[in-house]
Protein backbone atom coordinates (compact mmCIF):
# COMPACT_ATOMS: atom_id res chain seq x y z
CA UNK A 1 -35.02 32.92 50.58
CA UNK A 2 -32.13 30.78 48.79
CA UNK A 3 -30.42 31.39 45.83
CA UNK A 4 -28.44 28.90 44.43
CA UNK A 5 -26.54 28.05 41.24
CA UNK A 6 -23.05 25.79 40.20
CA UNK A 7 -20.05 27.04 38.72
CA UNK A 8 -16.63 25.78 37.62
CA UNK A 9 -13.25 27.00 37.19
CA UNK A 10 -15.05 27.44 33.18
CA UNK A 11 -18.34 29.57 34.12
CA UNK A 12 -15.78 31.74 36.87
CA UNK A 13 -13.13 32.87 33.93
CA UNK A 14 -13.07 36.90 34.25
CA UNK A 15 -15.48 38.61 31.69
CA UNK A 16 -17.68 35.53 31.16
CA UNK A 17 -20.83 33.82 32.80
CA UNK A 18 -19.96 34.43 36.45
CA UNK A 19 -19.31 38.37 35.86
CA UNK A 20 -22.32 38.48 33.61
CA UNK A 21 -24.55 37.13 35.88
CA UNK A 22 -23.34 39.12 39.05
CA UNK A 23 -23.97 42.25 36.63
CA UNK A 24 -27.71 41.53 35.90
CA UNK A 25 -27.74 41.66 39.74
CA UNK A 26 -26.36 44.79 40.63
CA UNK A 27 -28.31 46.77 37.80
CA UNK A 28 -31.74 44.78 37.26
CA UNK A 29 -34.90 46.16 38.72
CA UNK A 30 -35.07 45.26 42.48
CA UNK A 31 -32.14 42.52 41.87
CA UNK A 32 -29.43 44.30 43.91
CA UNK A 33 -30.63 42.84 47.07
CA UNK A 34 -31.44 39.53 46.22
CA UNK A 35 -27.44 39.54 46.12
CA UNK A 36 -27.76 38.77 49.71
CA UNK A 37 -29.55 35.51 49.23
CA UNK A 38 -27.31 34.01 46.50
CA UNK A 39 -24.82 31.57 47.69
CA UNK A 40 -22.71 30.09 44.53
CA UNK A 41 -21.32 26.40 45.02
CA UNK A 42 -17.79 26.14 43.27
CA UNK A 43 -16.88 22.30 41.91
CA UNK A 44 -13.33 23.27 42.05
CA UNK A 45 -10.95 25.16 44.54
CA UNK A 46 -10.14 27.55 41.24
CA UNK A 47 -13.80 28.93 40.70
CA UNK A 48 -14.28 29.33 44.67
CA UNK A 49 -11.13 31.48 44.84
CA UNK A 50 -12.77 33.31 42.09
CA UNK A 51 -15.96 33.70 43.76
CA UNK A 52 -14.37 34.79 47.34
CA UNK A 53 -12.11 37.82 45.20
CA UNK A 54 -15.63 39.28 44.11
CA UNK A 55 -16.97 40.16 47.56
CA UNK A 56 -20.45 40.59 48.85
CA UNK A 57 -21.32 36.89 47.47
CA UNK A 58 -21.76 33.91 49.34
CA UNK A 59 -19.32 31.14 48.26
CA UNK A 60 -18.92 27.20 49.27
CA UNK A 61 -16.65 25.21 48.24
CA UNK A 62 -17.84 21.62 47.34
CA UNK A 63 -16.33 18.96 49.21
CA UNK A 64 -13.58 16.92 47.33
CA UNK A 65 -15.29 13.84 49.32
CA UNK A 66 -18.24 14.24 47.05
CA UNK A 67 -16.39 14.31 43.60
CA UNK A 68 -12.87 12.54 44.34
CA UNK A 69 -13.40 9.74 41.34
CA UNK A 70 -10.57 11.01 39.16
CA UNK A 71 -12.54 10.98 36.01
CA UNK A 72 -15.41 13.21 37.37
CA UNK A 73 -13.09 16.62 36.54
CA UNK A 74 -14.88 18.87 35.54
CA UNK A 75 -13.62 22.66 35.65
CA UNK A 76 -13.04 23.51 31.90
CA UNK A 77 -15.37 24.20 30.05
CA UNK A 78 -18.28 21.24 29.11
CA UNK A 79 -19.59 21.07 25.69
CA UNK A 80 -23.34 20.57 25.60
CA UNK A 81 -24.56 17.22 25.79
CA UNK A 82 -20.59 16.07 26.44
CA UNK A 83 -19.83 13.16 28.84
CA UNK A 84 -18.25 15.95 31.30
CA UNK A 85 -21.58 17.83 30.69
CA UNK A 86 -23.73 15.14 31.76
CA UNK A 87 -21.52 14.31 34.97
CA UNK A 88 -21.18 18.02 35.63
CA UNK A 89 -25.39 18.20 35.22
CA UNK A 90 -25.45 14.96 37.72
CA UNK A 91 -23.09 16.22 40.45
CA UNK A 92 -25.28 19.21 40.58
CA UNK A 93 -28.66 17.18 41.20
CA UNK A 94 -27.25 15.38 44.00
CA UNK A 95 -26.38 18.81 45.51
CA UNK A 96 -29.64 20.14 45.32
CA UNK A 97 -31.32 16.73 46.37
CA UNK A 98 -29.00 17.28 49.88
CA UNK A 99 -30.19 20.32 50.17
CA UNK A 100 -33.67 19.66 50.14
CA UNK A 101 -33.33 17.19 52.98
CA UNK A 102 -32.01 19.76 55.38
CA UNK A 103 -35.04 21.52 55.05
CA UNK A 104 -34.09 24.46 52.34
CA UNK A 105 -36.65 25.51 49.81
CA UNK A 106 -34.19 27.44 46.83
CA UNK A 107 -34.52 29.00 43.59
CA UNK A 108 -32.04 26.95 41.40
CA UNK A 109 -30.22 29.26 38.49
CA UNK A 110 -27.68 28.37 35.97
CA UNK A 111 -25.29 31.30 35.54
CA UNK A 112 -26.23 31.36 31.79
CA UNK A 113 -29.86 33.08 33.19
CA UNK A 114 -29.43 36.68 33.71
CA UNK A 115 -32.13 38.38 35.86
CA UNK A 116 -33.07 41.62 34.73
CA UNK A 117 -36.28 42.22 37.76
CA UNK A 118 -37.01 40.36 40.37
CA UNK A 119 -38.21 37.33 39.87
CA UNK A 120 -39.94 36.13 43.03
CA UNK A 121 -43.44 38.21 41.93
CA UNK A 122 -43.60 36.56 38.61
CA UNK A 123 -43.56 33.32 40.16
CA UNK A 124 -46.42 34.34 42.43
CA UNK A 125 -46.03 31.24 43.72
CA UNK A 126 -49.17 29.25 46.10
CA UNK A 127 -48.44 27.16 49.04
CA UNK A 128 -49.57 24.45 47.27
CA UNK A 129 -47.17 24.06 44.15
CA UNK A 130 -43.90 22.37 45.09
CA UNK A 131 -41.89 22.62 41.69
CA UNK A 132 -42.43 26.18 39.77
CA UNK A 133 -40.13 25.15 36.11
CA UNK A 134 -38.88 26.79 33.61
CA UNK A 135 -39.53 25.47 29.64
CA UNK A 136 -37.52 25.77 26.49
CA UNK A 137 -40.78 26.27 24.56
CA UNK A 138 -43.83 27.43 26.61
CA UNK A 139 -46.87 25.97 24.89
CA UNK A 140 -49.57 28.48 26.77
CA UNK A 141 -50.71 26.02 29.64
CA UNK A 142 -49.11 26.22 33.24
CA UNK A 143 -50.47 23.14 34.51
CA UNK A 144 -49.25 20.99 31.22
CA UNK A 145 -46.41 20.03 32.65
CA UNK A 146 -46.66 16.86 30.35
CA UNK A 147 -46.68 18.69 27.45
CA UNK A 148 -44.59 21.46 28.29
CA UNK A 149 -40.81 20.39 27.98
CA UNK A 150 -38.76 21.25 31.10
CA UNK A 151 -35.84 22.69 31.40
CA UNK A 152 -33.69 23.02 34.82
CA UNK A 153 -31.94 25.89 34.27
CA UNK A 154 -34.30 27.99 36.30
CA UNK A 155 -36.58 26.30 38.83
CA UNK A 156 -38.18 27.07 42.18
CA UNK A 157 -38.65 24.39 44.52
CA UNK A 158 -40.14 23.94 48.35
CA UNK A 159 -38.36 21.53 50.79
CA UNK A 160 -40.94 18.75 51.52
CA UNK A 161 -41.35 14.76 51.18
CA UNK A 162 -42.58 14.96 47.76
CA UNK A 163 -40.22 17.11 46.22
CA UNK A 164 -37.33 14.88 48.53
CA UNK A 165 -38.73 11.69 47.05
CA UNK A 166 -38.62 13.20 43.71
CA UNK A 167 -35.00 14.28 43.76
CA UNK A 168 -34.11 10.45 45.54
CA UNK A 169 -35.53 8.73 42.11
CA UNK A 170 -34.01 11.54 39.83
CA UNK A 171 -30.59 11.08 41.42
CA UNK A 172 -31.32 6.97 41.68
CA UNK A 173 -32.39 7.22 37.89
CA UNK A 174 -28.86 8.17 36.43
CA UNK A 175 -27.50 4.30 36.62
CA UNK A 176 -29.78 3.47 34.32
CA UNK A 177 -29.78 6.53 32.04
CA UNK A 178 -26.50 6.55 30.58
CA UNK A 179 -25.90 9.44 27.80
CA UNK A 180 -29.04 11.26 29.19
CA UNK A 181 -28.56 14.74 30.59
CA UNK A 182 -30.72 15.33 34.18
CA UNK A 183 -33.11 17.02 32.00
CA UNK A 184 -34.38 14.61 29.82
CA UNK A 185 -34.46 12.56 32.68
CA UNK A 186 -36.57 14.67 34.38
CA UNK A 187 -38.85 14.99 31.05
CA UNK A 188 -38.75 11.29 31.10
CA UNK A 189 -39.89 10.70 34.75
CA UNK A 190 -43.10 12.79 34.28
CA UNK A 191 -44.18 11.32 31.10
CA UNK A 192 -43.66 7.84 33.38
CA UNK A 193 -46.08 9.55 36.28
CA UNK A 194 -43.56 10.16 38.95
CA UNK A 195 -45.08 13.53 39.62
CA UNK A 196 -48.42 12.23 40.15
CA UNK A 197 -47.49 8.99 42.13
CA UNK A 198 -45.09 10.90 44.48
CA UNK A 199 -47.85 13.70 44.60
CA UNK A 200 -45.58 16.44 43.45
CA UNK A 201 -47.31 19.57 42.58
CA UNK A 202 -45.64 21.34 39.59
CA UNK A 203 -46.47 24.60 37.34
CA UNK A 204 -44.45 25.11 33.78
CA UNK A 205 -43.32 28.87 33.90
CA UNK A 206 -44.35 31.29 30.65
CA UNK A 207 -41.41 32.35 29.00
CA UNK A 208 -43.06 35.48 28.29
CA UNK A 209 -41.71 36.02 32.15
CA UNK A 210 -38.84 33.55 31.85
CA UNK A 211 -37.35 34.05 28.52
CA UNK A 212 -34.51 32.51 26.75
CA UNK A 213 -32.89 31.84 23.44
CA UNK A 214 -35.14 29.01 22.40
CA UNK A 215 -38.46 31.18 22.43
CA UNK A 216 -37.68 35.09 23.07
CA UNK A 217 -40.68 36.68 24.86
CA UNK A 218 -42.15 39.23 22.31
CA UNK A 219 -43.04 42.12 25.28
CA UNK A 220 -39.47 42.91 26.78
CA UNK A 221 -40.87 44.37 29.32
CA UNK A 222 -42.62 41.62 30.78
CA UNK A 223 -39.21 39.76 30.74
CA UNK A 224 -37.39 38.82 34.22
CA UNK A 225 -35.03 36.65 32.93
CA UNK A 226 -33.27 35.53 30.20
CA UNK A 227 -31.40 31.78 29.65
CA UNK A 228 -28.71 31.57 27.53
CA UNK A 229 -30.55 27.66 26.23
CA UNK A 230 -30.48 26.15 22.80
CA UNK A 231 -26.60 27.42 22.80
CA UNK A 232 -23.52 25.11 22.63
CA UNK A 233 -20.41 26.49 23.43
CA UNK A 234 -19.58 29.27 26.74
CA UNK A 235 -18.46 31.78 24.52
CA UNK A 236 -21.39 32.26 22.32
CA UNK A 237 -23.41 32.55 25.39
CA UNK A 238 -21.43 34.80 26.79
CA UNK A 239 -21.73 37.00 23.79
CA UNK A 240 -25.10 36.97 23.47
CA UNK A 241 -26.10 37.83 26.74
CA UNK A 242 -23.60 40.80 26.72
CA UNK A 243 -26.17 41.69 24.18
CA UNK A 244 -28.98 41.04 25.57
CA UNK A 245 -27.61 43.00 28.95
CA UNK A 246 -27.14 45.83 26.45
CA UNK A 247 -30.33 46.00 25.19
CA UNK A 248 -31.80 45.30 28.49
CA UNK A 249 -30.05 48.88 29.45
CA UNK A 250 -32.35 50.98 27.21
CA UNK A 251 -35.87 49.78 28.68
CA UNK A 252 -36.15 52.79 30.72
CA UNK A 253 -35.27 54.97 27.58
CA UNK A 254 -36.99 53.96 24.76
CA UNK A 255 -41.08 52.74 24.45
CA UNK A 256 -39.93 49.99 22.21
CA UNK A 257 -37.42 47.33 22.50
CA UNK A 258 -36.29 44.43 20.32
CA UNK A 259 -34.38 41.72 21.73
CA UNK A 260 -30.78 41.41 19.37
CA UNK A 261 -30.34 38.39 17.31
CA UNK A 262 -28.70 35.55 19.04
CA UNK A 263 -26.82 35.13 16.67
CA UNK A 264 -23.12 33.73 18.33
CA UNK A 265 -25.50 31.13 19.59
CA UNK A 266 -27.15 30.19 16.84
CA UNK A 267 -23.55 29.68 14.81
CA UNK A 268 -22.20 27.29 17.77
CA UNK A 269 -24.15 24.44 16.44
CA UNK A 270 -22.34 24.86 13.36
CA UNK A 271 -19.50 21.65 13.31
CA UNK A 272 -15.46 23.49 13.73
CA UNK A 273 -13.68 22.00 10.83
C-alpha cells in the first residue's frame, strides 16, 4: 500500500496544508497507521527539510535533474489555474507516470484532502478497475465516468499497461495543451475515448464518501475525506479545513453534525483590489 502526495516549500509552511493534513492522520478513524504508507515527494530542498523535522513520515526529495529549467520554480505558493500552477500540476503527472512503470499501484492525495477514516474500505475496490477517481460534482453514477467531471486530487490507481499507457499520452498531451491544467486534460482525453481505446477501467467516486467544497456530502458520517476544491488561494483552504477538522472532532459526541460554511473559500474568488 502507497501513499503518495506533492508538496512545496508553499503547502510545507508551519500551521498550513502539510500540518493539517498530517493531523487528520494521527486523529481520524483507523488513519494513524496508514502514516506508515505515506511517503511525501518535496519539489524543493525547503519543503523536504520540512518534511524530515516532522518525523515518522517518509520524505524524498525530487531530483533537481527532473526540474532544473530555471523557469519551472515553483515553491511559493501557486494561484489556481496560474502558469506556476499548471507546471507545478504537470511536474507532478510525470512523477506519478514514473512511478507506475516501476510497478507501484498508489493512492494519489493532494495535501488540501484531509482524511478523517480510512479510506481504503470505501473504495472497495475490484481487481478489475484500474483508476478509482474522485469528482467535483458526483452526478449518482459510478461507471459515468463521461459524465462525471474528474478531479485528481484524490485517485487510486493499479500499476499495469493500461493505466502506463494512459499516463504516457496524459504526460505526451501537455505540448499541445497549453493553459490547460492536467485535469481538464484528463476530462478531455476521456470525452476523446482514451479510456476505452487503451482499455482502462475507471469508477467516479461518490462524494458522499469523498467529499469536498464543491458538493459537501449531506451524512457526515459517511464522509472519509474532505478536498479543500473549488478554493483559490492556500490560506482560505487552510482555514476552512481547520474548520472542517473542528467539526470533524465532535462526530463521536453529538448525533448530528453540520459541516461549517466554507466560507474563506468561497471569498477567495473574490478579485484583491
Amino acid at each position: 500500500m502507497l501513499i503518495l502526495s506533492v508538496l512545496n516549500k508553499a503547502y510545507a509552511e508551519e500551521d498550513g496544508l502539510l500540518d493539517l493534513f498530517m493531523q487528520s492522520l494521527k486523529q481520524g478513524k483507523d488513519t494513524q497507521r496508514l502514516i506508515r504508507h505515506v511517503l511525501l515527494v518535496a519539489m524543493d530542498r525547503p519543503a523536504f527539510l520540512r518534511c524530515r523535522s516532522l518525523g515518522g513520515v517518509r520524505c524524498y526529495r525530487l531530483p533537481a535533474a527532473a526540474a532544473k529549467n530555471t523557469t519551472d520554480d515553483v515553491s511559493s505558493e501557486q494561484l489556481y489555474m496560474s502558469d506556476g500552477f499548471i507546471r507545478m500540476m504537470w511536474r507532478r503527472i510525470r512523477l506519478l507516470r514514473d512511478v507506475l512503470k516501476h510497478g507501484y499501484s498508489f493512492v494519489f492525495t493532494d495535501l488540501d484532502v484531509i482524511w478523517l477514516k480510512n479510506p481504503f474500505p470505501s473504495l472497495n475496490r475490484t481487481r478489475e478497475e484500474d483508476l478509482l477517481i474522485s469528482s467535483d460534482r458526483f452526478n449518482g453514477q459510478p461507471a459515468d465516468y463521461l459524465g462525471n467531471e474528474l478531479n485528481t486530487g484524490f485517485f487510486f490507481v493499479a500499476s499495469s499497461n493500461r493505466t502506463v499507457a494512459l499516463f504516457d499520452e496524459w504526460h505526451g498531451a501537455r505540448s499541445q495543451s497549453a493553459g490547460m491544467k492536467e485535469q481538464d486534460v484528463l476530462n478531455q482525453m476521456k470525452r476523446r475515448g482514451s479510456f476505452g481505446r487503451l482499455g482502462v477501467r475507471a469508477r467516479v467516486l461518490d462524494t458522499a464518501r469523498f467529499s469536498g467544497f464543491c458538493q459537501d456530502s449531506r451524512d457526515a458520517r459517511q464522509v472519509t475525506t474532505v478536498h479543500a476544491n473549488c478554493c483559490r488561494t492556500m490560506r482560505a483552504k487552510v482555514a476552512d479545513l481547520k474548520a472542517v477538522l473542528h467539526a470533524a472532532g465532535r462526530l463521536n459526541r453529538t448525533t448530528e453534525l453540520r459541516w461549517p460554511a466554507h466560507s474563506k473559500c468561497s471569498k477567495s474568488w473574490r478579485r484583491q483590489t
